[in-house]
N, C-alpha and C. Protein backbone atom coordinates (compact mmCIF):
# COMPACT_ATOMS: atom_id res chain seq x y z
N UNK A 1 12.85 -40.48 2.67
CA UNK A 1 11.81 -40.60 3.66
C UNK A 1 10.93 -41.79 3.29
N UNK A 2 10.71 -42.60 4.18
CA UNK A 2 9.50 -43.61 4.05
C UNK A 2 8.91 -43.26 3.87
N UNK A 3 7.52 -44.29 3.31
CA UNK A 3 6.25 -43.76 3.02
C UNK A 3 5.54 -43.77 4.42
N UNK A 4 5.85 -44.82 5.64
CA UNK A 4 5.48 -44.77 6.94
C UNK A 4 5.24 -43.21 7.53
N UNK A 5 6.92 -42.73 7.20
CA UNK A 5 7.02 -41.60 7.54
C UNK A 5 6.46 -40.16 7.12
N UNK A 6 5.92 -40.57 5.85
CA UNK A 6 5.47 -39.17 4.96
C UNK A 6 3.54 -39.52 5.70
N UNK A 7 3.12 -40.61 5.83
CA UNK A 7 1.64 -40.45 6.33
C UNK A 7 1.56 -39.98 7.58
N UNK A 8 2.57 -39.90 8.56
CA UNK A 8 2.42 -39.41 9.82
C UNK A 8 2.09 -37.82 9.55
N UNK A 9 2.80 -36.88 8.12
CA UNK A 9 2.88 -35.53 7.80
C UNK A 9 1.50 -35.79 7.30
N UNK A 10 0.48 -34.69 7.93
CA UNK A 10 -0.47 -34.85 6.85
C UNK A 10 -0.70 -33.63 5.75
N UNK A 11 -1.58 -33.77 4.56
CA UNK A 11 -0.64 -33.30 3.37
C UNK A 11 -1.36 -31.92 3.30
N UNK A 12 -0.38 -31.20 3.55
CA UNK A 12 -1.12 -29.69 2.97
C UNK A 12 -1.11 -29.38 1.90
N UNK A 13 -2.29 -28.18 1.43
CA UNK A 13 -2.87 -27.95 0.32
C UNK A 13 -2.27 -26.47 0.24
N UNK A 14 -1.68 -25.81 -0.21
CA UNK A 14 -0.98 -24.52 0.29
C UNK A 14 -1.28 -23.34 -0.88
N UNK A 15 -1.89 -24.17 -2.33
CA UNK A 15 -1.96 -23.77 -3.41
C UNK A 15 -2.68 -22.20 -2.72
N UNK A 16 -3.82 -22.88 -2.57
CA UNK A 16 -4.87 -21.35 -2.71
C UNK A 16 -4.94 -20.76 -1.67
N UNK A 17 -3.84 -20.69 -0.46
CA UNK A 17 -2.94 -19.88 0.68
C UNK A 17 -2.21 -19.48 0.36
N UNK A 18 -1.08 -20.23 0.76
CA UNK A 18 0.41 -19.43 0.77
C UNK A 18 0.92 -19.57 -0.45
N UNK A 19 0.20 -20.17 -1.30
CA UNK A 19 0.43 -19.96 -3.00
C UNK A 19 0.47 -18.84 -3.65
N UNK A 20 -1.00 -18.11 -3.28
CA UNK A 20 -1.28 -17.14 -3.89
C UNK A 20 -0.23 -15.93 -2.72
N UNK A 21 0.31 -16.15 -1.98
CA UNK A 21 1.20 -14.99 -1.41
C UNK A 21 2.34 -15.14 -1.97
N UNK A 22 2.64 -16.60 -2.37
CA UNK A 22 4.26 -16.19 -3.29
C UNK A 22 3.81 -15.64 -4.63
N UNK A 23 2.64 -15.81 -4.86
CA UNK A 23 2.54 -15.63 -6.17
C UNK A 23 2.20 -13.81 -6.54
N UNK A 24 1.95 -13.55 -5.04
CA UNK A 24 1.63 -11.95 -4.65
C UNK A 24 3.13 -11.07 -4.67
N UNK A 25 3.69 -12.12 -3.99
CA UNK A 25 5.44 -11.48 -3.99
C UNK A 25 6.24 -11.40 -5.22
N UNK A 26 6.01 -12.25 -6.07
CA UNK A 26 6.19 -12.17 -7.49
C UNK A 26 5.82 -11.32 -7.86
N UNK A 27 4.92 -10.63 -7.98
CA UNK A 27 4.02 -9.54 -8.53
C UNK A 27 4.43 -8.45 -7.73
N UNK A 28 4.54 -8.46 -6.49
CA UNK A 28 5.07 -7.19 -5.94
C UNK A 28 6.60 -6.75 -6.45
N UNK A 29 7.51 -7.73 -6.41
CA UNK A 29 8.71 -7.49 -7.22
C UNK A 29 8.79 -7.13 -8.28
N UNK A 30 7.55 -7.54 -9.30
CA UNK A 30 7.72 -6.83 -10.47
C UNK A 30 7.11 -4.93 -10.90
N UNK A 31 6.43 -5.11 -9.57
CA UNK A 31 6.26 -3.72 -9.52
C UNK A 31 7.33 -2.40 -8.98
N UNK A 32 7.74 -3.45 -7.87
CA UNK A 32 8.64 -2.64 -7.17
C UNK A 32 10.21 -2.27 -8.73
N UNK A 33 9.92 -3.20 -9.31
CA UNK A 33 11.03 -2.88 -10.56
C UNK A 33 10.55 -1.60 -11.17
N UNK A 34 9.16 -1.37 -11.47
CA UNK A 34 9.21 -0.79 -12.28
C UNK A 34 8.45 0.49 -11.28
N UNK A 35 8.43 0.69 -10.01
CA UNK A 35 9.05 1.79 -9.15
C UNK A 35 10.18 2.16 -9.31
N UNK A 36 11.04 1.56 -9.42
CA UNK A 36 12.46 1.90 -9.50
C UNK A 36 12.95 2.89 -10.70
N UNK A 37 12.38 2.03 -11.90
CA UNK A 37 11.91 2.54 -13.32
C UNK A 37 11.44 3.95 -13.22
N UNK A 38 10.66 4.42 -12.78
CA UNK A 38 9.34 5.51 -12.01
C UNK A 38 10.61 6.72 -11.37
N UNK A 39 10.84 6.38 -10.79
CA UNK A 39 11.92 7.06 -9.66
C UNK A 39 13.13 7.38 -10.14
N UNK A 40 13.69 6.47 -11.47
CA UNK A 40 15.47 7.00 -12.18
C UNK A 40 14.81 7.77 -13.17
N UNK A 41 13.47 7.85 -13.84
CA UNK A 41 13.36 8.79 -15.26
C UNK A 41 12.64 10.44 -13.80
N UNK A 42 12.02 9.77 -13.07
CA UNK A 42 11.51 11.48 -12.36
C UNK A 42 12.91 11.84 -12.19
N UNK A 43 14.09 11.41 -11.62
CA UNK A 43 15.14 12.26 -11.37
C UNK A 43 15.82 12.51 -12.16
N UNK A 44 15.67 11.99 -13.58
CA UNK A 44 16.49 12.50 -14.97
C UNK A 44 16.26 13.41 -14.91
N UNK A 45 14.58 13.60 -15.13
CA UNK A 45 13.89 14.97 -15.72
C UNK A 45 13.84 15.77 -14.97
N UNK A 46 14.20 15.67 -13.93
CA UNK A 46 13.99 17.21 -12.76
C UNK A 46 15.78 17.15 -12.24
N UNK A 47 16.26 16.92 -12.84
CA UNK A 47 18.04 17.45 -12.59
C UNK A 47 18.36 18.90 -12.15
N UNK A 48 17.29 19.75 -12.74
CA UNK A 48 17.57 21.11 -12.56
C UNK A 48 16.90 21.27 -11.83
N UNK A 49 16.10 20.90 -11.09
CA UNK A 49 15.01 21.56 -10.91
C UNK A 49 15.23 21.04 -9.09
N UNK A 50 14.80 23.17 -8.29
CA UNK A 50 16.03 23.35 -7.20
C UNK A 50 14.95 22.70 -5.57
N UNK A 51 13.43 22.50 -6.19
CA UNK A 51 12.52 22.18 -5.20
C UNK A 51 12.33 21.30 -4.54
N UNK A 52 12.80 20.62 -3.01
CA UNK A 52 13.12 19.71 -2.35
C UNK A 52 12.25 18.68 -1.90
N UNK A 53 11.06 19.34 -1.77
CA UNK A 53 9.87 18.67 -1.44
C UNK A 53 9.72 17.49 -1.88
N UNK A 54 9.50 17.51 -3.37
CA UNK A 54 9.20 16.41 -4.01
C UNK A 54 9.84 15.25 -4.56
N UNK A 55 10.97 15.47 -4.16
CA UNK A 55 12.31 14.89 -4.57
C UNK A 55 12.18 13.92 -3.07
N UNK A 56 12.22 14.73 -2.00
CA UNK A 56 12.40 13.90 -0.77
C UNK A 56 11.06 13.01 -0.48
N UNK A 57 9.51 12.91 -1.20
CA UNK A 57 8.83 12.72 -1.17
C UNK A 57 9.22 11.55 -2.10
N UNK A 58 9.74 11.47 -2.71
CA UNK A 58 9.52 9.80 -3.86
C UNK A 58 10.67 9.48 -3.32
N UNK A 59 11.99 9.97 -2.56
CA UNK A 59 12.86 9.13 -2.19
C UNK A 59 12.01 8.53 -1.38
N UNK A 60 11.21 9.15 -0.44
CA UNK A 60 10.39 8.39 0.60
C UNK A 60 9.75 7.51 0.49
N UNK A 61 9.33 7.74 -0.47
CA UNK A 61 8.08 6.54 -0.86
C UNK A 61 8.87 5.58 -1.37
N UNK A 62 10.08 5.76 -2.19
CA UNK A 62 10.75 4.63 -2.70
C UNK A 62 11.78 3.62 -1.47
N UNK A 63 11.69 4.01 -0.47
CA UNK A 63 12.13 3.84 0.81
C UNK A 63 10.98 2.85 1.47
N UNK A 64 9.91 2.95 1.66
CA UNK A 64 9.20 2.58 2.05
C UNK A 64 8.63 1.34 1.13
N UNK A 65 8.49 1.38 0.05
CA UNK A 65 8.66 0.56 -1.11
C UNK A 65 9.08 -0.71 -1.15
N UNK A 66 10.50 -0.26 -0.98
CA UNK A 66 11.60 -1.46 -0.73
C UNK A 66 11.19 -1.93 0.94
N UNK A 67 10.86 -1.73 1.55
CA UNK A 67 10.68 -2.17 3.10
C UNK A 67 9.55 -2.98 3.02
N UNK A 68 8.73 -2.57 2.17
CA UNK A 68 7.49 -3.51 1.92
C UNK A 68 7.65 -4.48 1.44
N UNK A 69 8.82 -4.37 0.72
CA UNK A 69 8.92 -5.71 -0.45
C UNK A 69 9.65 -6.75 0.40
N UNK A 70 10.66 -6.15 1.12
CA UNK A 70 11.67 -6.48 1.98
C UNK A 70 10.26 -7.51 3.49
N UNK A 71 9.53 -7.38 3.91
CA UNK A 71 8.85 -7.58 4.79
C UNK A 71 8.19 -8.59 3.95
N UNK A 72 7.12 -8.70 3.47
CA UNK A 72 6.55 -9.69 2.54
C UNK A 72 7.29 -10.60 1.90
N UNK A 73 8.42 -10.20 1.54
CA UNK A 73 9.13 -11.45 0.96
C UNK A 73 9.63 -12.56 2.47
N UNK A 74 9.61 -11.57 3.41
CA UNK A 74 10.36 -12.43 4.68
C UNK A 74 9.15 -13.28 4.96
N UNK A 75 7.64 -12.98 5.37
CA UNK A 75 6.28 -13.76 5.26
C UNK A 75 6.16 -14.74 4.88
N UNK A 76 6.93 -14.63 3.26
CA UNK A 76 6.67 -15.30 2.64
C UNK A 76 7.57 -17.02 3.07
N UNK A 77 9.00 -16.26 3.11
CA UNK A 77 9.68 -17.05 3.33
C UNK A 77 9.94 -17.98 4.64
N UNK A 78 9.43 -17.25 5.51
CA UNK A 78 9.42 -17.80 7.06
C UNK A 78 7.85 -18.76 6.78
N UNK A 79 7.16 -18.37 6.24
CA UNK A 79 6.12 -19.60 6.18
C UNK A 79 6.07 -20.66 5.38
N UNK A 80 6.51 -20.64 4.22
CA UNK A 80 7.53 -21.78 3.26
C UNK A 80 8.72 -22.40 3.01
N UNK A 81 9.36 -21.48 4.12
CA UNK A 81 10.86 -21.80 3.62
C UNK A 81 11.22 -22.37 5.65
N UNK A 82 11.32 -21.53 6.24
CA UNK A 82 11.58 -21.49 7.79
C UNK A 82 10.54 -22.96 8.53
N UNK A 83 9.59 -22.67 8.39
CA UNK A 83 8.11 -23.59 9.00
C UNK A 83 7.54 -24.07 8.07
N UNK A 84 7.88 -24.66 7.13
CA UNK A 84 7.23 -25.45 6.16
C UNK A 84 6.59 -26.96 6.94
N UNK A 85 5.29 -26.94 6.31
CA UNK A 85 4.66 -28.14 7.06
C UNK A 85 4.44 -28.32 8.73
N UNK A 86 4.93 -26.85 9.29
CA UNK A 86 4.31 -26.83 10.75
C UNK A 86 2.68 -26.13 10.85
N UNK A 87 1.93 -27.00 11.19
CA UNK A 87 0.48 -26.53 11.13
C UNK A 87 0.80 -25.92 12.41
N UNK A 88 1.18 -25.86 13.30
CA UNK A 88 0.29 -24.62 14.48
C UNK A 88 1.22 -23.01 14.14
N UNK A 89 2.11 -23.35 12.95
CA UNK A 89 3.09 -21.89 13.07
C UNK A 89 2.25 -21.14 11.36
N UNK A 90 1.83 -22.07 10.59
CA UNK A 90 1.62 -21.07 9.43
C UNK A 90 -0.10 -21.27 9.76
N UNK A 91 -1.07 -20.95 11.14
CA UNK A 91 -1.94 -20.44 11.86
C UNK A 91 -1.91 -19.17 11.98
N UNK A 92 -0.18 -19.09 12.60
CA UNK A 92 -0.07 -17.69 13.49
C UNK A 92 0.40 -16.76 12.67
N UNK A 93 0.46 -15.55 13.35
CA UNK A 93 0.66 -14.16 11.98
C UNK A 93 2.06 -14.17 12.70
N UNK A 94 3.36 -13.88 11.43
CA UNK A 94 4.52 -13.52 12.31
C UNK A 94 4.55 -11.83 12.27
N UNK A 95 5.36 -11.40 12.95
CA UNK A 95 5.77 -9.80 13.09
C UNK A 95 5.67 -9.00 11.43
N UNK A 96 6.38 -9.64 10.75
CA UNK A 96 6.15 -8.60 9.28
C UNK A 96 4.90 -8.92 8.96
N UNK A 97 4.03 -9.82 8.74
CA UNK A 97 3.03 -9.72 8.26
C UNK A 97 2.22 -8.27 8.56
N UNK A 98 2.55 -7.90 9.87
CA UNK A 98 1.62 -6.82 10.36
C UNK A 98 1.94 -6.08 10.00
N UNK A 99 3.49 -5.45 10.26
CA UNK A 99 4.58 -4.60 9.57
C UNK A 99 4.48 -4.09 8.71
N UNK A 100 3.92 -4.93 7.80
CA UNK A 100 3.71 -4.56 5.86
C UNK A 100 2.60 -3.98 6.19
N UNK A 101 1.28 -4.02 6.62
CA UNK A 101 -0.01 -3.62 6.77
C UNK A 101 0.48 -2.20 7.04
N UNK A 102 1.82 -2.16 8.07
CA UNK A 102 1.57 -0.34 8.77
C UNK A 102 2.36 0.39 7.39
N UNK A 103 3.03 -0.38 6.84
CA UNK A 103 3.99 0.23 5.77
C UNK A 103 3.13 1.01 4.29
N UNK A 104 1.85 -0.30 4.38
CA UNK A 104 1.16 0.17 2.95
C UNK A 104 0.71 1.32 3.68
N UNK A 105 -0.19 1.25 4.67
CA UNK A 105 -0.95 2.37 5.71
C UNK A 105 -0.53 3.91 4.96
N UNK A 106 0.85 3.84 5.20
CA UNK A 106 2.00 5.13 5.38
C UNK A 106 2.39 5.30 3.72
N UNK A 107 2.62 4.08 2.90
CA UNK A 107 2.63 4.58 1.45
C UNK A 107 1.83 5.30 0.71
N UNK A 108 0.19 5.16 1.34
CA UNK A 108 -1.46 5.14 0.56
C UNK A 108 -1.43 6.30 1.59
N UNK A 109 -1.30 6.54 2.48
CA UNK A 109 -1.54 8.09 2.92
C UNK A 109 -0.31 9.00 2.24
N UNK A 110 0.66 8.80 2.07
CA UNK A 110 1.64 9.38 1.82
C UNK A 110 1.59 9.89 -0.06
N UNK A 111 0.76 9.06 -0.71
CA UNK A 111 0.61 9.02 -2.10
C UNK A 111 -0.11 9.98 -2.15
N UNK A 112 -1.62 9.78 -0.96
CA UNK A 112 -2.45 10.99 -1.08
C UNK A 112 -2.32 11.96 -0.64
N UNK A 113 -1.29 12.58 0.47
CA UNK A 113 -0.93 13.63 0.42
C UNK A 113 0.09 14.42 -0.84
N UNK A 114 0.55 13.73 -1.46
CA UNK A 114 1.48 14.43 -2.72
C UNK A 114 0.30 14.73 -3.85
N UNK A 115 -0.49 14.35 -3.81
CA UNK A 115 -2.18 14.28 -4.47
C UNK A 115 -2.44 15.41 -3.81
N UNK A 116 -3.09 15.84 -2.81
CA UNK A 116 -3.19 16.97 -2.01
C UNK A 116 -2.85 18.20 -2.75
N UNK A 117 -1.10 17.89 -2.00
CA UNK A 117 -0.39 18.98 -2.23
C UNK A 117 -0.42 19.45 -3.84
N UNK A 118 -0.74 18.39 -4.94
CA UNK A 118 -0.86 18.85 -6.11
C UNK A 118 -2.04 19.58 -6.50
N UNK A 119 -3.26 19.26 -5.70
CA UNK A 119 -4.35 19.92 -6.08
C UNK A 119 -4.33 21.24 -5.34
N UNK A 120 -3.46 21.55 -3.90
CA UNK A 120 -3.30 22.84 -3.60
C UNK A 120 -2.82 23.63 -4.73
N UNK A 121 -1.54 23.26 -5.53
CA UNK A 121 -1.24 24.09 -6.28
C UNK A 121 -1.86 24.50 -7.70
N UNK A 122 -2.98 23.39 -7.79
CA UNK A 122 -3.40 23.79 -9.09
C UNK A 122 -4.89 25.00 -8.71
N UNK A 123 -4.64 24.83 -7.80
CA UNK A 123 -6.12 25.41 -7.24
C UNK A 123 -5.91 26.72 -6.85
N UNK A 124 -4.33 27.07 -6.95
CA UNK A 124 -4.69 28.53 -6.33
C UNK A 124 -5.19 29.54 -7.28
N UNK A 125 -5.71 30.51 -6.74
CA UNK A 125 -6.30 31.02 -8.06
C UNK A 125 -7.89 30.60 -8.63
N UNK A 126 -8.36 29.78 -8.47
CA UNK A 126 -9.13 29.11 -9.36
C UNK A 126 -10.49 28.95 -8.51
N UNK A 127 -9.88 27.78 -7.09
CA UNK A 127 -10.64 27.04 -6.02
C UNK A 127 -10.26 27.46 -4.67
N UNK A 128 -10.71 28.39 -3.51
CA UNK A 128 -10.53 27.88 -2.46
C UNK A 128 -10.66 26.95 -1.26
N UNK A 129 -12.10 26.33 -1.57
CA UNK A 129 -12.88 25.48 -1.22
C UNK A 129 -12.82 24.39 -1.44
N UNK A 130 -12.18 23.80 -2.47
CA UNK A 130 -11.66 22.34 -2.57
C UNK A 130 -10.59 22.19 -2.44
N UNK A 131 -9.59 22.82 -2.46
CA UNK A 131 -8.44 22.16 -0.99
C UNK A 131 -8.90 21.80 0.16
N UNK A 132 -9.57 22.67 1.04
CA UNK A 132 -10.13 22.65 2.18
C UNK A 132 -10.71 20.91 2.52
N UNK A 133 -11.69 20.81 1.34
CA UNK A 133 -12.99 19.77 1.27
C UNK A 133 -11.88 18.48 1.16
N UNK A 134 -10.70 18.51 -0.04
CA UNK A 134 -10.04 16.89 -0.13
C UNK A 134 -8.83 17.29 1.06
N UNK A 135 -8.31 18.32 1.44
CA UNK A 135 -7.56 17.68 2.95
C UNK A 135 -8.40 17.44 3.64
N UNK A 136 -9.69 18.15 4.21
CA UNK A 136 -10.46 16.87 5.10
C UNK A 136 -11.07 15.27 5.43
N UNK A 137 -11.03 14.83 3.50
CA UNK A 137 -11.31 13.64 3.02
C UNK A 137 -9.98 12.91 3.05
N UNK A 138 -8.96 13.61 3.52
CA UNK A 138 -7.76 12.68 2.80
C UNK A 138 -7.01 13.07 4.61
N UNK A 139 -7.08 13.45 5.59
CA UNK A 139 -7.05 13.46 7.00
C UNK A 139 -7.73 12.93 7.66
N UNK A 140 -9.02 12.70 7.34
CA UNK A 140 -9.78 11.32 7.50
C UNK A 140 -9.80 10.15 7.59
N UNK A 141 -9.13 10.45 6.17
CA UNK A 141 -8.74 9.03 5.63
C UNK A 141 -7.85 7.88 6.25
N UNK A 142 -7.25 8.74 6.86
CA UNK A 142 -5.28 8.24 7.94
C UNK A 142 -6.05 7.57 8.92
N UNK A 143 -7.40 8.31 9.95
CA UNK A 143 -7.87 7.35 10.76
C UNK A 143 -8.60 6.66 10.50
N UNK A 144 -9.00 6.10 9.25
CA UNK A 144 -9.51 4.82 9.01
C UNK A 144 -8.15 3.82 9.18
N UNK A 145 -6.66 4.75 8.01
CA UNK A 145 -5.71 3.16 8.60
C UNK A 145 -5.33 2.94 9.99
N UNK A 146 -5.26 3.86 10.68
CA UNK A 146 -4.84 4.03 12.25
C UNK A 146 -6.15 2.93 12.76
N UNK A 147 -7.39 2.87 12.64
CA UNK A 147 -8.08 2.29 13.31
C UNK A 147 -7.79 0.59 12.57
N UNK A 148 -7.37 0.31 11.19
CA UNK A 148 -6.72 -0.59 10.73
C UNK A 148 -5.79 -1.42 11.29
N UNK A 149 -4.71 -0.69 11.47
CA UNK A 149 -3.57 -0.84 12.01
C UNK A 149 -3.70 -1.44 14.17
N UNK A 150 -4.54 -0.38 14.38
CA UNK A 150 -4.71 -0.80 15.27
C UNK A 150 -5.83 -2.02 15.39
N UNK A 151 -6.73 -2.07 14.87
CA UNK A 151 -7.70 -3.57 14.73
C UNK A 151 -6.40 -4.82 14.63
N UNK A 152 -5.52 -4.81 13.18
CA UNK A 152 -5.05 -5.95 13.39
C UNK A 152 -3.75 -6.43 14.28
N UNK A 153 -3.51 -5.52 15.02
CA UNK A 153 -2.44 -5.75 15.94
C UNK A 153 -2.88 -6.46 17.28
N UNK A 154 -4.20 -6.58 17.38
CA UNK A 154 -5.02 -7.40 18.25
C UNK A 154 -5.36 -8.80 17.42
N UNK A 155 -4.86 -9.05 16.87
CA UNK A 155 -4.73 -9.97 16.25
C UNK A 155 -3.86 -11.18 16.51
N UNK A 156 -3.69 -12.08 16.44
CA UNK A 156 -2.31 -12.92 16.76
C UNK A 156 -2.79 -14.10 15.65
N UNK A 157 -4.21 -14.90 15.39
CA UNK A 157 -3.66 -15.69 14.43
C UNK A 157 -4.55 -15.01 13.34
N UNK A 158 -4.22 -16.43 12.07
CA UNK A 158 -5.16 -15.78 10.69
C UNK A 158 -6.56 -15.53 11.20
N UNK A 159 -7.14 -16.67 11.98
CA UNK A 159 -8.38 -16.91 11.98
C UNK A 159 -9.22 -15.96 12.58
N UNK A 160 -8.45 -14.95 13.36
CA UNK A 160 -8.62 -13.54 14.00
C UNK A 160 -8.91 -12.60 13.11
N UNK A 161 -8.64 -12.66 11.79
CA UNK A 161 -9.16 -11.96 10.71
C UNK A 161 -10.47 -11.64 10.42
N UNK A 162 -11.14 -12.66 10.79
CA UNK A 162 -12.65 -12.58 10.40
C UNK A 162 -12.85 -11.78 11.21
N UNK A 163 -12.69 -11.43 12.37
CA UNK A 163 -13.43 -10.96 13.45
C UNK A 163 -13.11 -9.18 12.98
N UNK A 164 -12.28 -9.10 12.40
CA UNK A 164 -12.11 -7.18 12.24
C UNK A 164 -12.24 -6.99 10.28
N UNK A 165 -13.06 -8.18 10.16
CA UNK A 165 -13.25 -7.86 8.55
C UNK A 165 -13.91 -6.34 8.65
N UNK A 166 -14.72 -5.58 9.04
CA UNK A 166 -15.45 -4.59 8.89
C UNK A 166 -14.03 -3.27 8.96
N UNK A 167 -13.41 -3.68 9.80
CA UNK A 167 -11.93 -2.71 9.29
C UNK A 167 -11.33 -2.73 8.33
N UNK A 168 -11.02 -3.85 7.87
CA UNK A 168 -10.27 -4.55 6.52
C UNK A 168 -10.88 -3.62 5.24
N UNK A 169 -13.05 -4.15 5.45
CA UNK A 169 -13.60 -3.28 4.24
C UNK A 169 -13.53 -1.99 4.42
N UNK A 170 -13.49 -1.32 5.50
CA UNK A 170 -14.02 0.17 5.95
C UNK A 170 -13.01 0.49 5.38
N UNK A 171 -11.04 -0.12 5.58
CA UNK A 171 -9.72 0.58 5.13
C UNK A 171 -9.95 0.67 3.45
N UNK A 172 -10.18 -0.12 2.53
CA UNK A 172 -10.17 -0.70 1.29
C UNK A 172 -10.98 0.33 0.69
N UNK A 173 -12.37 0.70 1.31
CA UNK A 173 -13.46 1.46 0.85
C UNK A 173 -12.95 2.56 0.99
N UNK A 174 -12.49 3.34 1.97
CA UNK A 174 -12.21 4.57 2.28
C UNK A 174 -10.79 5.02 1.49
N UNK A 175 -9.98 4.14 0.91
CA UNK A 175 -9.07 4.38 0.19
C UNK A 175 -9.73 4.37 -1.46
N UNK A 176 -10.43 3.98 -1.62
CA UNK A 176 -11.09 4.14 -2.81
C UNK A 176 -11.74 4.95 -2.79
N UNK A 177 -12.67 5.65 -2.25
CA UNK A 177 -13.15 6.80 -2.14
C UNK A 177 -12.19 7.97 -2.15
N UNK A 178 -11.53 8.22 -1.09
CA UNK A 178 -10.22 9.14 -1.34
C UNK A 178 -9.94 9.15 -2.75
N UNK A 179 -8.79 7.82 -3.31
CA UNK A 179 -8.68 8.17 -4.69
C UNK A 179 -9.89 8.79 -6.11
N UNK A 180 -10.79 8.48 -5.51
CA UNK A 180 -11.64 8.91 -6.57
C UNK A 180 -12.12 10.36 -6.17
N UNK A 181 -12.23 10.95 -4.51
CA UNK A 181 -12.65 12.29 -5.21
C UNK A 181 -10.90 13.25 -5.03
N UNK A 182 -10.12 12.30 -5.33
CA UNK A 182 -8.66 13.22 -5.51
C UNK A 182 -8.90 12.87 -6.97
N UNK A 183 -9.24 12.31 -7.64
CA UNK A 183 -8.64 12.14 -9.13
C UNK A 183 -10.28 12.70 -9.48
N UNK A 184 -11.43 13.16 -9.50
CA UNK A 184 -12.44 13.83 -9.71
C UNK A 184 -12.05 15.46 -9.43
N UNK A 185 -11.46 15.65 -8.37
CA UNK A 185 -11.10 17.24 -8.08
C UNK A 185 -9.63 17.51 -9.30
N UNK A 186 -9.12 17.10 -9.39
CA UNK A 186 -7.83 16.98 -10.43
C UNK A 186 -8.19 17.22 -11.90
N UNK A 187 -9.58 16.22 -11.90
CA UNK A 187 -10.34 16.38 -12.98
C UNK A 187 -11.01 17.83 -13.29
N UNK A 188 -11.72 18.29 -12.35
CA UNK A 188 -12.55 19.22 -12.22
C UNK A 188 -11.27 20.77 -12.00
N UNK A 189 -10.07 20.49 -11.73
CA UNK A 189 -9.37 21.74 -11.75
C UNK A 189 -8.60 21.67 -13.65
N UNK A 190 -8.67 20.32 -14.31
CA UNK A 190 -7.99 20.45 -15.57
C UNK A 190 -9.04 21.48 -16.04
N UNK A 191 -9.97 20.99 -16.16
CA UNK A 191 -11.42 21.65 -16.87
C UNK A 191 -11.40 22.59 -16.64
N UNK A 192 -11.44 23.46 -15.42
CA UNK A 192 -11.63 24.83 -15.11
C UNK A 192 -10.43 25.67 -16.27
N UNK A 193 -9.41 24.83 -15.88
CA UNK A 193 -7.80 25.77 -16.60
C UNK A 193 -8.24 25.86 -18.09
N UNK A 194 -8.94 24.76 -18.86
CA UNK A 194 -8.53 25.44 -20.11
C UNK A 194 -8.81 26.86 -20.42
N UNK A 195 -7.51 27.20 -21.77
CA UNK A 195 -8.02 28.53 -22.06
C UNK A 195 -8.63 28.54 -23.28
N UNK A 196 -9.09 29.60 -24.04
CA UNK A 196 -9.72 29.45 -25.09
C UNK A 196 -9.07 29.24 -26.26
N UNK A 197 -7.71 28.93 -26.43
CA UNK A 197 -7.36 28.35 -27.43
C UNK A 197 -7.42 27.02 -27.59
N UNK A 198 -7.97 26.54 -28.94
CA UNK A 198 -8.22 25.05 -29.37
C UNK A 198 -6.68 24.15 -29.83
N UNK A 199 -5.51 25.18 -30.03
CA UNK A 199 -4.10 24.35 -29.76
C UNK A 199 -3.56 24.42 -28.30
């Protein structure tokens, strides 16, 4: 290429954009490895064990997993690899970008219901009232991503982002909250169980 020809391109800076998303996909792959990791030792250790629920619950999630990774890596690639150096196309959001948004949605509710369902069982006996209290915090929770999900699908380019930031924080916040009073109630049912032996 001439140099005539390379000043007509003018020069993008992609580092602290679409940099940091390959550099996100990197990182998601190395997690998604060690999901995988996560998912062959749970099914070592529960070989015997005849309860379906939870088995079909991490195939699920490990399903969903890979679809995420599978979607983001395409983002990635259709904006670096497909449209490289087209300014009006790496503006626009393509189809997975959003895709992945509904996928985490469904992983992060789906995590906290197996959270749930664990504090139902530690609770019987003990608590009736805080099952009750974190399925309402954690059914809640779904229509914050639903109102998520639906905010950015009205969306079409990046710059449309700003405009539903208050969804973006409301989703982020409300998933942090969830996790903390699921892992505070978890907390608060270990405590109750001990017994009075010090071994």
């Amino acid at each position: 290429m001439s140099s005539s020809t390379q000043n007509l391109i003018p020069q993008l800076h992609l580092g602290n954009t679409f940099g940091a998303l390959f550099i996100g996909v990197i990182f998601a792959a190395i997690l998604f490895g060690l999901s995988n990791i996560q998912a062959f030792v749970y099914f070592q250790s529960h070989k015997g064990t005849k309860v379906l629920f939870p088995k079909l619950a991490v195939v699920l999630l490990w399903i969903f997993d890979a679809l995420h990774l599978f979607l983001i890596v395409h983002c990635v690639y259709y904006y670096l690899v497909v449209h490289y150096a087209d300014i009006s196309t790496l503006t626009e959001m393509v189809w997975s970008f959003k895709l992945q948004i509904v996928i985490d949605v469904v992983i992060v509710y789906g995590v906290h219901l197996l959270y749930f369902h664990r504090i139902c069982i530690f609770a019987k006996g003990r608590s009736k009232v805080l099952p009750i209290a974190v399925g309402v915090i954690v059914i809640s929770g779904s229509g914050v991503g639903i109102a998520l999900i639906w905010a950015l699908y009205r969306c079409h380019m990046f710059s449309d982002l700003i405009k539903i930031e208050w969804a973006i924080f409301m989703a982020l916040g409300t998933i942090a909250f969830v996790d903390f009073v699921i892992a505070s109630s978890l907390c608060y049912l270990l405590a109750i169980s001990r017994t009075g032996f010090s071994k």
